[in-house]
N, C-alpha and C. Protein backbone atom coordinates (compact mmCIF):
# COMPACT_ATOMS: atom_id res chain seq x y z
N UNK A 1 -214.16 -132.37 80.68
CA UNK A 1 -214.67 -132.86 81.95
C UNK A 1 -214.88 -131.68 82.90
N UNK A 2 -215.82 -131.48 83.88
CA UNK A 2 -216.42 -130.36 84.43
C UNK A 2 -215.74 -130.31 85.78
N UNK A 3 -215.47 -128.84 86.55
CA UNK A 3 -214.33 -128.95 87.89
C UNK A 3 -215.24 -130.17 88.81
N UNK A 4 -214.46 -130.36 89.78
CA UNK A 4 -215.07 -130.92 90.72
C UNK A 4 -215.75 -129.50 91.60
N UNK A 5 -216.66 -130.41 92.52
CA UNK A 5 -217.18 -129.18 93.03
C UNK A 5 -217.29 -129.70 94.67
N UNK A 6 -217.08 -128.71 95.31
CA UNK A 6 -216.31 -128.81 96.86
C UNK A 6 -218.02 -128.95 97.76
N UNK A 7 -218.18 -129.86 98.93
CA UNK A 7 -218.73 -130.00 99.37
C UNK A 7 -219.16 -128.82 100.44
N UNK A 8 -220.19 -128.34 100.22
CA UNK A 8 -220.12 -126.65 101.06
C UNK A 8 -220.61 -126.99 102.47
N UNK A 9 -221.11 -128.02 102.84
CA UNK A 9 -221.39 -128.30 103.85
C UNK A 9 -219.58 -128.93 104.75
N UNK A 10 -218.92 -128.94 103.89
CA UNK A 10 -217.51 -129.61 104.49
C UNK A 10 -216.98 -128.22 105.05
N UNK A 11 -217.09 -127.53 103.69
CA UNK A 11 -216.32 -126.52 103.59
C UNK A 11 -216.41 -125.43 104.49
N UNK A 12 -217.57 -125.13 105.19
CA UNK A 12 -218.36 -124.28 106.55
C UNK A 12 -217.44 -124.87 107.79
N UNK A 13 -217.42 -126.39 107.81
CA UNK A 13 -216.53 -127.26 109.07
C UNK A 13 -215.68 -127.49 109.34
N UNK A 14 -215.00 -127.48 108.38
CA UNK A 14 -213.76 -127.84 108.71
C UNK A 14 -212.46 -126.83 108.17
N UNK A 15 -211.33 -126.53 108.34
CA UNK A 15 -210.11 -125.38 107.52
C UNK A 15 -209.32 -126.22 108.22
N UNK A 16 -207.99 -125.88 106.76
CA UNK A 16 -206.40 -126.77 107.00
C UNK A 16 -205.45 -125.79 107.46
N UNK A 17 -204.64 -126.30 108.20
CA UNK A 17 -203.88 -125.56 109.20
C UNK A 17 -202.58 -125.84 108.22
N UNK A 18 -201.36 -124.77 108.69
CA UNK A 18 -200.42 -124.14 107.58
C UNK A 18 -200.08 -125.60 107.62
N UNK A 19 -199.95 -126.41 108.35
CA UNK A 19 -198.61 -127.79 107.66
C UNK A 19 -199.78 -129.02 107.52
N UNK A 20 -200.71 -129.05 106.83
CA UNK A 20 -201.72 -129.88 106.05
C UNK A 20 -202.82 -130.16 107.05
N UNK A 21 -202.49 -130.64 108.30
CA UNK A 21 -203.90 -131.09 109.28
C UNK A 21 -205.22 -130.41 109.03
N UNK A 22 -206.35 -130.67 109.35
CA UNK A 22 -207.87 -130.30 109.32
C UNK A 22 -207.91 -130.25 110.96
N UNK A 23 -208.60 -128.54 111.16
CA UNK A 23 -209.26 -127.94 112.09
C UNK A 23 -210.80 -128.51 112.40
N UNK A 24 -211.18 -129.00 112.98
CA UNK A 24 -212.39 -129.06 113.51
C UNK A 24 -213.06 -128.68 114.63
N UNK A 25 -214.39 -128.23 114.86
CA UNK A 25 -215.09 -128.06 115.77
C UNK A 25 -215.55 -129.12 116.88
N UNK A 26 -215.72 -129.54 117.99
CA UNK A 26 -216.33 -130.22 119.19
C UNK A 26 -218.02 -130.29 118.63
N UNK A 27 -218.52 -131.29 118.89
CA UNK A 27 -219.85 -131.26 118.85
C UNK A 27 -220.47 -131.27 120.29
N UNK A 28 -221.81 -130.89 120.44
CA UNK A 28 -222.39 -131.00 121.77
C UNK A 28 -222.69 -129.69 122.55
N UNK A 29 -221.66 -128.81 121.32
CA UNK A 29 -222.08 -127.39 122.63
C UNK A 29 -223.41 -126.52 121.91
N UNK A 30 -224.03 -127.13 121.05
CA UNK A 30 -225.48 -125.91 120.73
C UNK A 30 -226.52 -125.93 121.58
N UNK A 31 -226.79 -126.81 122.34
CA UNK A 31 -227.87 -126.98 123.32
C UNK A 31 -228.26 -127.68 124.06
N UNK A 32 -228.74 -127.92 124.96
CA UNK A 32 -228.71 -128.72 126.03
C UNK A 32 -228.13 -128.67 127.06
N UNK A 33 -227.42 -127.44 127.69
CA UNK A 33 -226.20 -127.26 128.06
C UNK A 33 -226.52 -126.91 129.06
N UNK A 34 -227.69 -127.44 130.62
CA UNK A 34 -227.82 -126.74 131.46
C UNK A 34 -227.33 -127.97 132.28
N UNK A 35 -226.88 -129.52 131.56
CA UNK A 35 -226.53 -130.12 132.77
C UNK A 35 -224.90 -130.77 132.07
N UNK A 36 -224.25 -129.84 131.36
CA UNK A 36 -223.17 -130.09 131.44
C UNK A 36 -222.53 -129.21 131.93
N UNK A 37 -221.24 -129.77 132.49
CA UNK A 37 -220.45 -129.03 133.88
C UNK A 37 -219.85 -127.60 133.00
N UNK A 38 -219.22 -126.89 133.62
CA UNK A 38 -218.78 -125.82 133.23
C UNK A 38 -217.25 -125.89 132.55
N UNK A 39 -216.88 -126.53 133.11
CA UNK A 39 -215.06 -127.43 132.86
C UNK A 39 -215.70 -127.89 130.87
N UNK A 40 -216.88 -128.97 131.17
CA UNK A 40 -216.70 -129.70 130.14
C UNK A 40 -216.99 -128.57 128.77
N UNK A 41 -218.06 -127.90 129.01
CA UNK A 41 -218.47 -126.66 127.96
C UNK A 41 -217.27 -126.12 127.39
N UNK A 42 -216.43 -125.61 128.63
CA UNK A 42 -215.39 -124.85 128.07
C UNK A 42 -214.17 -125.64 127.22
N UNK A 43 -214.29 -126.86 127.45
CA UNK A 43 -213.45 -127.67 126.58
C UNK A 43 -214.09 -128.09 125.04
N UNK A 44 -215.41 -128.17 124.81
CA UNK A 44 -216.00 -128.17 123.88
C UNK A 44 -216.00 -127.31 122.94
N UNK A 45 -215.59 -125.85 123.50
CA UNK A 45 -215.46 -124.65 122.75
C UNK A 45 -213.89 -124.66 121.80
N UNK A 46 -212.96 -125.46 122.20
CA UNK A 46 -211.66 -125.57 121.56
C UNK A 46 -211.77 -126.00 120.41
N UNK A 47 -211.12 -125.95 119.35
CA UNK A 47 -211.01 -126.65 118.20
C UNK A 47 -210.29 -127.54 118.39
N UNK A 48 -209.90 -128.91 117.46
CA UNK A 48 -209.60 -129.98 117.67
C UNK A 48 -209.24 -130.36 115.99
N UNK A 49 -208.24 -131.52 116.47
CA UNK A 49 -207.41 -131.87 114.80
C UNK A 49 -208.76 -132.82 114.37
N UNK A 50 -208.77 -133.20 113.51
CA UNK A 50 -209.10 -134.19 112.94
C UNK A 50 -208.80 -135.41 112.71
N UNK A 51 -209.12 -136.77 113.32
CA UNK A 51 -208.70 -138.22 113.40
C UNK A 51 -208.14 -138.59 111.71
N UNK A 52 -206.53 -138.62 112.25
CA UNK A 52 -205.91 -139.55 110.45
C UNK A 52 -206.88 -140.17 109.94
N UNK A 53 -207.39 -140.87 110.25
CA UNK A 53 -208.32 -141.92 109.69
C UNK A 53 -209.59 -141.18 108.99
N UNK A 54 -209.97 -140.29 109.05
CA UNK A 54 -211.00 -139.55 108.67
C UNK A 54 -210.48 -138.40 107.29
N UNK A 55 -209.24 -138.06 107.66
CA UNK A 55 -208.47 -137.76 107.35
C UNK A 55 -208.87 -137.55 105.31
N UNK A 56 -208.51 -138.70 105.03
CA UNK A 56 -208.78 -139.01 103.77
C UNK A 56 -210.24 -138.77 102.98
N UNK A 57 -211.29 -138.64 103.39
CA UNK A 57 -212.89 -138.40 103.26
C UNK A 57 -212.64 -137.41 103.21
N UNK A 58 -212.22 -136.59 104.64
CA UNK A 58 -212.60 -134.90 104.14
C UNK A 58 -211.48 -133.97 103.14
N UNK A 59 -210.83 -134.69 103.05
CA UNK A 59 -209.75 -133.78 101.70
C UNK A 59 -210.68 -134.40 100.69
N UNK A 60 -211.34 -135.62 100.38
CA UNK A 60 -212.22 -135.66 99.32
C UNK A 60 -213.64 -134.72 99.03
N UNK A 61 -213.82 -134.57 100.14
CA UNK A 61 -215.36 -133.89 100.22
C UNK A 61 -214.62 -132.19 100.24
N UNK A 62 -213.76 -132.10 100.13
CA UNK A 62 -213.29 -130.36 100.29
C UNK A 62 -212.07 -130.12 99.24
N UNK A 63 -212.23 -131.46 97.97
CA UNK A 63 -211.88 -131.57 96.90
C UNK A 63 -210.53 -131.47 96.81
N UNK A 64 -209.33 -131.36 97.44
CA UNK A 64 -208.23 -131.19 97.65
C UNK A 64 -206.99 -132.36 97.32
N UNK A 65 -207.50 -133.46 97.06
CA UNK A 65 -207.28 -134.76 97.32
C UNK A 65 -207.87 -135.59 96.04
């Protein structure tokens, strides 16, 4: 039977942090950005966990799971 093979589009988005959670990026900050406030941009720029619930999909799509 042939490896599984890791979703490279997952794999660009997302990285697991030392005690299992998934790192993710904010969406919204590539463009458009002349009428969002300055507060909100800079919060967009943070990384962010990943919702449990989602949780399960992307250890599948980044083959781990």
């Amino acid at each position: 039977m042939p490896k599984m093979k890791t979703n490279s589009s997952a794999k660009k988005r997302f990285r697991l942090t030392g005690t299992g959670k998934i790192k993710r990026k904010h969406a919204f900050k590539s463009h458009i950005l002349t009428k969002k406030s300055k507060d909100r941009k800079r919060r967009l720029t943070k990384t962010t966990l990943v919702h449990p619930g989602d949780m399960k999909n992307i250890l599948k799509l980044l083959s781990l799971k």
